[in-house]
C-alpha atoms as a PDB file:
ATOM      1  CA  UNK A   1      10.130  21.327   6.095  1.00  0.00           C
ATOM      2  CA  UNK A   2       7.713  19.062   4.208  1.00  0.00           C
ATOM      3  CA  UNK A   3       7.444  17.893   0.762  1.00  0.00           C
ATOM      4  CA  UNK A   4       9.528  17.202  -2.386  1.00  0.00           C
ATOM      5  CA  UNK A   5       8.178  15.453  -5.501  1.00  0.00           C
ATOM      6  CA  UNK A   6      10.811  12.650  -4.738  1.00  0.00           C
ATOM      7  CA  UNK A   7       9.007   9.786  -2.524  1.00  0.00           C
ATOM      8  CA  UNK A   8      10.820   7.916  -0.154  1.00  0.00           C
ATOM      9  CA  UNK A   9      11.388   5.334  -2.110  1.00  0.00           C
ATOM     10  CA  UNK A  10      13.413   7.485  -4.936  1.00  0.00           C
ATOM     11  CA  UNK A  11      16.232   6.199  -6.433  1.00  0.00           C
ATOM     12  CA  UNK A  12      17.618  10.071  -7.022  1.00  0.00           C
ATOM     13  CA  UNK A  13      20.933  10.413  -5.480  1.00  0.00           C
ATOM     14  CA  UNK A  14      21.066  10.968  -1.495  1.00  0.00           C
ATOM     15  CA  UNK A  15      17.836   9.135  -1.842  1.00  0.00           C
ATOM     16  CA  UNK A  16      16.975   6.270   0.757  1.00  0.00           C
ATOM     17  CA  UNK A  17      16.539   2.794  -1.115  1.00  0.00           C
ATOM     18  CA  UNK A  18      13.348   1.451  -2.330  1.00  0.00           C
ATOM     19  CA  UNK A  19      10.211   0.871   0.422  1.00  0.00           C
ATOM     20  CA  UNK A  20       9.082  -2.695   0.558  1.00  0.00           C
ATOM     21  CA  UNK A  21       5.356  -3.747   0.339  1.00  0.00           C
ATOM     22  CA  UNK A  22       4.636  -2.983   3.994  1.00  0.00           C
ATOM     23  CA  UNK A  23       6.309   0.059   4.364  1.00  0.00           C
ATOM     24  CA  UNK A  24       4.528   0.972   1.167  1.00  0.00           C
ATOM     25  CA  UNK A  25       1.520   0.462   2.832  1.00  0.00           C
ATOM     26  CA  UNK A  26       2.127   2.152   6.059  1.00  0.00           C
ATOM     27  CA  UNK A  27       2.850   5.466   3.995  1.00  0.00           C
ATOM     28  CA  UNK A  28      -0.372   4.878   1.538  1.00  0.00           C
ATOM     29  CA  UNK A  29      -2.237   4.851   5.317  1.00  0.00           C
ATOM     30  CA  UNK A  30      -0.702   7.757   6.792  1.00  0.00           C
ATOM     31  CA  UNK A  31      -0.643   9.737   3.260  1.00  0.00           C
ATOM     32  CA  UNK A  32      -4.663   8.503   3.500  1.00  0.00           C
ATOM     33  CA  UNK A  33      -5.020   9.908   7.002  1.00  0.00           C
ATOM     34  CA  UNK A  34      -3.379  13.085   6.670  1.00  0.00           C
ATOM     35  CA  UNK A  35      -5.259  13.662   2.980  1.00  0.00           C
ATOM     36  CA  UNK A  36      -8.426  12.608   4.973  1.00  0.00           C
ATOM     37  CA  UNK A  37      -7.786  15.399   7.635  1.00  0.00           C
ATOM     38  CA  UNK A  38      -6.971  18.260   5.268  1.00  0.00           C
ATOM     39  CA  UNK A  39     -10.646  17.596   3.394  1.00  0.00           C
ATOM     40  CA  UNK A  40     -12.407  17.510   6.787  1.00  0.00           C
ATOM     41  CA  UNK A  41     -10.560  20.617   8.170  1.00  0.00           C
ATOM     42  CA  UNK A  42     -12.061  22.531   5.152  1.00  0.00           C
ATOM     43  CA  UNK A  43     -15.325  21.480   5.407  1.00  0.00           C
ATOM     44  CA  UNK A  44     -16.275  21.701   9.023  1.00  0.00           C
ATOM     45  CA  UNK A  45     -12.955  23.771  10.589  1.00  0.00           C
ATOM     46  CA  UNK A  46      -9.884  22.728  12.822  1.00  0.00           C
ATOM     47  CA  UNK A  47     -11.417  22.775  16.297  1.00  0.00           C
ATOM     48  CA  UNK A  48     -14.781  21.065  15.226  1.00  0.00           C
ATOM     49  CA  UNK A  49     -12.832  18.084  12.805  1.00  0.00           C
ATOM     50  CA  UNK A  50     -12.349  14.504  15.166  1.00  0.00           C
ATOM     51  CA  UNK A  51     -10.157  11.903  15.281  1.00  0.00           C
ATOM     52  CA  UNK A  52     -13.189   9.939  14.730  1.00  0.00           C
ATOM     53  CA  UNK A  53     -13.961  11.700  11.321  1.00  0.00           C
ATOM     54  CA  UNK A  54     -10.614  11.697  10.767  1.00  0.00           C
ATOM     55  CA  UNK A  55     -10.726   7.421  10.539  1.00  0.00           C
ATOM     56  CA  UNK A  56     -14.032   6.991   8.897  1.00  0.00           C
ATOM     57  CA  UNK A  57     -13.012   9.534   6.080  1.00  0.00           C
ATOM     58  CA  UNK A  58      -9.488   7.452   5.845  1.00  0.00           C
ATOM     59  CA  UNK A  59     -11.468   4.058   6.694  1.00  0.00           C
ATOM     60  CA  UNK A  60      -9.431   3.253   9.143  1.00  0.00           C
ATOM     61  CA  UNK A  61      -9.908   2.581  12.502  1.00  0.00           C
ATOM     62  CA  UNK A  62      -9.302   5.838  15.437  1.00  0.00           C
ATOM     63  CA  UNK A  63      -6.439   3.608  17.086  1.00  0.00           C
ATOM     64  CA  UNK A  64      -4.776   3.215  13.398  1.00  0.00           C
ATOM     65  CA  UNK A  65      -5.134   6.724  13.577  1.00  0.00           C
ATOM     66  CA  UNK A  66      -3.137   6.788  16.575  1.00  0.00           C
ATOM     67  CA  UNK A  67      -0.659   4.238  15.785  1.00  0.00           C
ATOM     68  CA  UNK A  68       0.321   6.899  12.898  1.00  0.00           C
ATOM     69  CA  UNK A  69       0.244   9.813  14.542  1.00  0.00           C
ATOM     70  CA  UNK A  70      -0.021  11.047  18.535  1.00  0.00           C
ATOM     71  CA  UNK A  71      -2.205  14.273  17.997  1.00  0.00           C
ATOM     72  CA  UNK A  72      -4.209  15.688  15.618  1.00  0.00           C
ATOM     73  CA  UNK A  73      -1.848  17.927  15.259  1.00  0.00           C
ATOM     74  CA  UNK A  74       1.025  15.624  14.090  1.00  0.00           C
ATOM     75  CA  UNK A  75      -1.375  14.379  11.514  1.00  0.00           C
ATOM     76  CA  UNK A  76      -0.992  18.206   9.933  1.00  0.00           C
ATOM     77  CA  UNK A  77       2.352  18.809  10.557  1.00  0.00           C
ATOM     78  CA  UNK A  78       4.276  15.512  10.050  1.00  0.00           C
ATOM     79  CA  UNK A  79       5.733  14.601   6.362  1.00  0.00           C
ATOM     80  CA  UNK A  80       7.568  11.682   4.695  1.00  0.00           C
ATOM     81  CA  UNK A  81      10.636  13.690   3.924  1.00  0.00           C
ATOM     82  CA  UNK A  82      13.087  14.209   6.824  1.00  0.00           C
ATOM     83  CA  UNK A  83      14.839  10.580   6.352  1.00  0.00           C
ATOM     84  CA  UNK A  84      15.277  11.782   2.878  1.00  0.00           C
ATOM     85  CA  UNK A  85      16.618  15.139   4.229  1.00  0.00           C
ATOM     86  CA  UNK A  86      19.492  13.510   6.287  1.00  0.00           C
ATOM     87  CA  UNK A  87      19.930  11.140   3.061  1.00  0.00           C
ATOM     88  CA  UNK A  88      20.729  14.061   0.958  1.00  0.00           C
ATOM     89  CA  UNK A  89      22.685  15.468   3.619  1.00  0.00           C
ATOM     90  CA  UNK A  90      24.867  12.575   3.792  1.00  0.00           C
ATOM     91  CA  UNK A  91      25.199  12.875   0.325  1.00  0.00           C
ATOM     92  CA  UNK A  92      26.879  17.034   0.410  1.00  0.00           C
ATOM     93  CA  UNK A  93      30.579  16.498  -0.446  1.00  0.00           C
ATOM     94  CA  UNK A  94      32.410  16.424   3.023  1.00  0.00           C
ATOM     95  CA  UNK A  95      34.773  19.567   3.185  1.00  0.00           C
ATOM     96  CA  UNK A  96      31.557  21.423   1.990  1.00  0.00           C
ATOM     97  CA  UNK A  97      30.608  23.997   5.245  1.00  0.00           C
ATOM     98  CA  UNK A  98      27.316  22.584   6.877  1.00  0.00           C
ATOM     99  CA  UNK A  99      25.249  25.537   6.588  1.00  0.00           C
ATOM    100  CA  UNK A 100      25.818  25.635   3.169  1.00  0.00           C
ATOM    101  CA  UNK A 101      25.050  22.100   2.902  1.00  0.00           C
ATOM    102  CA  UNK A 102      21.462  22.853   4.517  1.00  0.00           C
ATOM    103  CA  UNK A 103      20.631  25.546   2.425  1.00  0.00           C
ATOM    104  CA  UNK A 104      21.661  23.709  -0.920  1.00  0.00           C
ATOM    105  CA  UNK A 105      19.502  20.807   0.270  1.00  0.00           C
ATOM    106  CA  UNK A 106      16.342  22.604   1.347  1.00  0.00           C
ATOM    107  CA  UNK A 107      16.958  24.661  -2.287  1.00  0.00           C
ATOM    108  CA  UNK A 108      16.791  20.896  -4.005  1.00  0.00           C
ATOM    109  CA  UNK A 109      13.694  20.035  -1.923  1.00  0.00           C
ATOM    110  CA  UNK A 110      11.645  23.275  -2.260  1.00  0.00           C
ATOM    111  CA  UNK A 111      12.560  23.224  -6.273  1.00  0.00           C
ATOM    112  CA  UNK A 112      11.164  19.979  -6.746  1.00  0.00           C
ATOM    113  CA  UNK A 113       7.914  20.356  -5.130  1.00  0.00           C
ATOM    114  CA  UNK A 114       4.894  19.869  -7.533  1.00  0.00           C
ATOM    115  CA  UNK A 115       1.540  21.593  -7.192  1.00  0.00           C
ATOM    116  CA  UNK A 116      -0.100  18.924  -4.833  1.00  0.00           C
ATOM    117  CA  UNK A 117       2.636  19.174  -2.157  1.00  0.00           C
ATOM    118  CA  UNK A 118       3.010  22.660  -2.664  1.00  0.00           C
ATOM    119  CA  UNK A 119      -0.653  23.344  -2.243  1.00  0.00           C
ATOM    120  CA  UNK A 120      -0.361  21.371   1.007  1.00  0.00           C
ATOM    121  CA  UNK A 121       2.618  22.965   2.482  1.00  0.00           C
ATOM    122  CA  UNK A 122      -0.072  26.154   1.758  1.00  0.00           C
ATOM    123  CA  UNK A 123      -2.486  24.710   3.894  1.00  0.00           C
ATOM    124  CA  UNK A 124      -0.176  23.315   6.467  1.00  0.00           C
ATOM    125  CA  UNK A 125       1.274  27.306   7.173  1.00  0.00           C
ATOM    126  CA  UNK A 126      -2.035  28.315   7.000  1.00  0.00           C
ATOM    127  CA  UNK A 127      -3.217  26.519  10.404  1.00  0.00           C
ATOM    128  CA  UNK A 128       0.046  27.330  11.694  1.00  0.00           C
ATOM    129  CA  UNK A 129      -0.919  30.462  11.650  1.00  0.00           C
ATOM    130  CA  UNK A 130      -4.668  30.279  12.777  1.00  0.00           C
ATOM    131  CA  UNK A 131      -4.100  27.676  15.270  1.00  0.00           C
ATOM    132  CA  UNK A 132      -1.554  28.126  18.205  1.00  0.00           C
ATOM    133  CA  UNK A 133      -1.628  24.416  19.402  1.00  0.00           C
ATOM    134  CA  UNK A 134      -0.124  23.976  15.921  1.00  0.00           C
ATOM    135  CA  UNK A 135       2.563  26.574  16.234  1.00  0.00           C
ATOM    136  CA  UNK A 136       3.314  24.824  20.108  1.00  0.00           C
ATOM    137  CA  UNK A 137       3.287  20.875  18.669  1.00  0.00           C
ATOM    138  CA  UNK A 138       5.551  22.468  15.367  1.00  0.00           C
ATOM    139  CA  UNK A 139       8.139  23.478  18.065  1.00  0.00           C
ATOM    140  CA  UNK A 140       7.914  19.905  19.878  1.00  0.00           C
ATOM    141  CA  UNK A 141       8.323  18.130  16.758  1.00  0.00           C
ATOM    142  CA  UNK A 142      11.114  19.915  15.364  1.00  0.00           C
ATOM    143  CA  UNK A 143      13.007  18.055  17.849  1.00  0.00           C
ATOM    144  CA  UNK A 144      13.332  14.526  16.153  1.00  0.00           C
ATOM    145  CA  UNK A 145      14.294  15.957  12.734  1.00  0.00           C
ATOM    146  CA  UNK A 146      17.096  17.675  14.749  1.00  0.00           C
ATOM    147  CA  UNK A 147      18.678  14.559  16.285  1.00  0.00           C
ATOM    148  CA  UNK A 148      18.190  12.635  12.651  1.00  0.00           C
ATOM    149  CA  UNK A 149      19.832  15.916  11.444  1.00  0.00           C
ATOM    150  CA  UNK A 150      22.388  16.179  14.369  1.00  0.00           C
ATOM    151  CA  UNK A 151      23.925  12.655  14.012  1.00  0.00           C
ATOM    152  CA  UNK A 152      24.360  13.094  10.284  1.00  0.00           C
ATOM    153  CA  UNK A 153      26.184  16.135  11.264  1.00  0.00           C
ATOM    154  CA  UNK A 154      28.007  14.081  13.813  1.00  0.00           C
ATOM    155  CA  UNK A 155      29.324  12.065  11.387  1.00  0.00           C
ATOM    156  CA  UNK A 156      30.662  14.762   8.833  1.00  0.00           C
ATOM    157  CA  UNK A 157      32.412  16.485  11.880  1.00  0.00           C
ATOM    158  CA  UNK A 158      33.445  13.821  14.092  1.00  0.00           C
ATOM    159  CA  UNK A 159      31.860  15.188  16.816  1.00  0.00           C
ATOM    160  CA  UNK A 160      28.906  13.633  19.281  1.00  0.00           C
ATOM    161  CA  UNK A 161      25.450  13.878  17.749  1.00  0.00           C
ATOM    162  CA  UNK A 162      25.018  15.512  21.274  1.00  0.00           C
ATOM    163  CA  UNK A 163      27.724  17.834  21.437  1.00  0.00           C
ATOM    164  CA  UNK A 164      26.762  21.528  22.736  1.00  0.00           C
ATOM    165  CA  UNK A 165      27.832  22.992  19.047  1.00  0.00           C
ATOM    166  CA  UNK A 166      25.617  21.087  16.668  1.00  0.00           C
ATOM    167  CA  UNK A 167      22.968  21.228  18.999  1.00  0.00           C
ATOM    168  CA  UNK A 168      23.128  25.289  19.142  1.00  0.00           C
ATOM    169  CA  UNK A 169      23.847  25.360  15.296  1.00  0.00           C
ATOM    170  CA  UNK A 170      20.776  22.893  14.569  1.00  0.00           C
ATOM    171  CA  UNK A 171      18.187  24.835  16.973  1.00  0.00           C
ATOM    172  CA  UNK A 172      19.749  28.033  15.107  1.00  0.00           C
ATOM    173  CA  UNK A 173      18.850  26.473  11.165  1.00  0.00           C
ATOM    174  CA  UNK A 174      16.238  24.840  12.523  1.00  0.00           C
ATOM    175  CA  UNK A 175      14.605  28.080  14.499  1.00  0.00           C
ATOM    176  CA  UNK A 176      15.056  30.103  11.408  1.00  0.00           C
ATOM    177  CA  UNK A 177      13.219  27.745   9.408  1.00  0.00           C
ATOM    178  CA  UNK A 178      10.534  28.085  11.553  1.00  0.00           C
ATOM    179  CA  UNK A 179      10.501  32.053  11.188  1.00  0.00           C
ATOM    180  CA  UNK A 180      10.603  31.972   7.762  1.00  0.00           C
ATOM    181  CA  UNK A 181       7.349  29.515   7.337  1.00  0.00           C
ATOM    182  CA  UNK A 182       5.106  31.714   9.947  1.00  0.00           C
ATOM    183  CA  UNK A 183       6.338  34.844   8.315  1.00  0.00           C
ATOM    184  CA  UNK A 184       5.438  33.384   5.360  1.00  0.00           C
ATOM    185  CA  UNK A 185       2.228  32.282   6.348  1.00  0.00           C
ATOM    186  CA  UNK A 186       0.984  35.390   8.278  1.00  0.00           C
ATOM    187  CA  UNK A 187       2.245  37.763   4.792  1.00  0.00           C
ATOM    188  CA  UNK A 188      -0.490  35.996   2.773  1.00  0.00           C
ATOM    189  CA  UNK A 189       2.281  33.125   1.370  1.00  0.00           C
ATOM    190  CA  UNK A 190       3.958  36.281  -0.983  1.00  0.00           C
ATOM    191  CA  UNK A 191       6.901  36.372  -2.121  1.00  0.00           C
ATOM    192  CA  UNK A 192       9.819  33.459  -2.892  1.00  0.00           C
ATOM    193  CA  UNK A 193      10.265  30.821  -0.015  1.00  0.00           C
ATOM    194  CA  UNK A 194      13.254  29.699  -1.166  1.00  0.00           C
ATOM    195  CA  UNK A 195      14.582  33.554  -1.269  1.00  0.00           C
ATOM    196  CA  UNK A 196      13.404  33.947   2.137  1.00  0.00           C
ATOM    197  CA  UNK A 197      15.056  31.084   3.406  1.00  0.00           C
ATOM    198  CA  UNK A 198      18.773  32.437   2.060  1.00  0.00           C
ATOM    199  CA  UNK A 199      17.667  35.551   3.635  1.00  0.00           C
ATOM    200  CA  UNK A 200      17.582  34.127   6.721  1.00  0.00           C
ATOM    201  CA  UNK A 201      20.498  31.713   6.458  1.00  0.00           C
ATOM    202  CA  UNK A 202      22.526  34.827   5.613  1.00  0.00           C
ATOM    203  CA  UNK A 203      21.490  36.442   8.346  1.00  0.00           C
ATOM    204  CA  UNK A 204      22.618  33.411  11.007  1.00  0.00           C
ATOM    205  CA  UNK A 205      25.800  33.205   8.838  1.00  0.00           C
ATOM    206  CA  UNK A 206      26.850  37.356   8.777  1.00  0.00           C
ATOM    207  CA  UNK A 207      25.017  38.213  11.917  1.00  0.00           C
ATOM    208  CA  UNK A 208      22.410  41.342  11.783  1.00  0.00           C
ATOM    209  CA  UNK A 209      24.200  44.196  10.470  1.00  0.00           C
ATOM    210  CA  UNK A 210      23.065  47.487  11.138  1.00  0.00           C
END
């Protein structure tokens, strides 16, 4: 998932703690670089847009660029906001049922999105769709916001971060999250994204019923 209006250094509640000056800095340069890319990718296209571009339109150097992110894909589909996604996690009441404490955290982070984010959360399931080296690096990434997810789970269940279960139940949430953003994507961005996502959540929680 990407954006809310909260930045990472919000003081809202499940929020990390305030950024000091250089971490402040190292998001202004990789909100630069992504903000950068975006522009360039719809002027000239995906394929023909270069890492190279990509720094002198961010003026910063291509191995800044690369310090930030590892592919120019990363640079489209990485946010700020899964730290603040396990924060708010943490912060679910404990006896609350984990998939419930998901949804009602993705419904707090879709809710507050203003038009900025949202129109780059557009964008970003737009080259999902149109590019397939997109769709193959989203699946990679998903990855490290599932072990940040899976040891906050860990510690609400007293399990492993590892264990088989929250591993399964994390590619599960995480898988259907997926779905939901291509489907979105490939039916024009219609309909309710935050309807779509209970849809599906109901669906891993009741099964498919015929």
């Amino acid at each position: 998932m990407a954006a809310t209006s909260r930045t990472p250094s919000s003081t809202a509640p499940g929020a990390q703690p305030p950024m000091g000056l250089r971490e402040r800095k190292k998001l202004r340069t990789r909100v630069a670089i992504r903000t950068a890319t975006y522009r360039l990718i719809q002027e000239r296209g995906y394929e023909a847009t270069t890492i190279e571009q990509i720094a002198e339109a961010a003026e910063v150097s291509p191995s800044t660029v690369f310090r930030y992110f590892a592919t120019k894909e990363d640079i489209v589909l990485t946010d700020e906001y899964a730290p603040l996604m396990v924060a708010a996690l943490r912060s679910r009441p404990l006896d609350e049922p984990p998939l419930e404490s998901l949804r009602l955290m993705m419904h707090e982070a879709l809710a507050s999105f203003p038009a900025a984010e949202d129109e780059e959360l557009r964008r970003r399931t737009r080259l999902m769709v149109e590019i397939p080296a997109l769709r193959v690096r989203m699946t990679e990434t998903m990855s490290g916001t599932a072990k940040l997810l899976a040891q906050a789970l860990a510690d609400r269940t007293g399990r492993r971060a590892d264990d088989l279960r929250i591993r399964v139940f994390l590619a599960a949430v995480l898988g259907a999250l997926r779905e939901v953003t291509l489907y979105w994507g490939e039916h024009g961005q219609e309909g309710d994204l935050v309807t779509m996502i209970d849809e599906a959540l109901d669906t891993l929680e009741g099964g498919l019923r015929l």
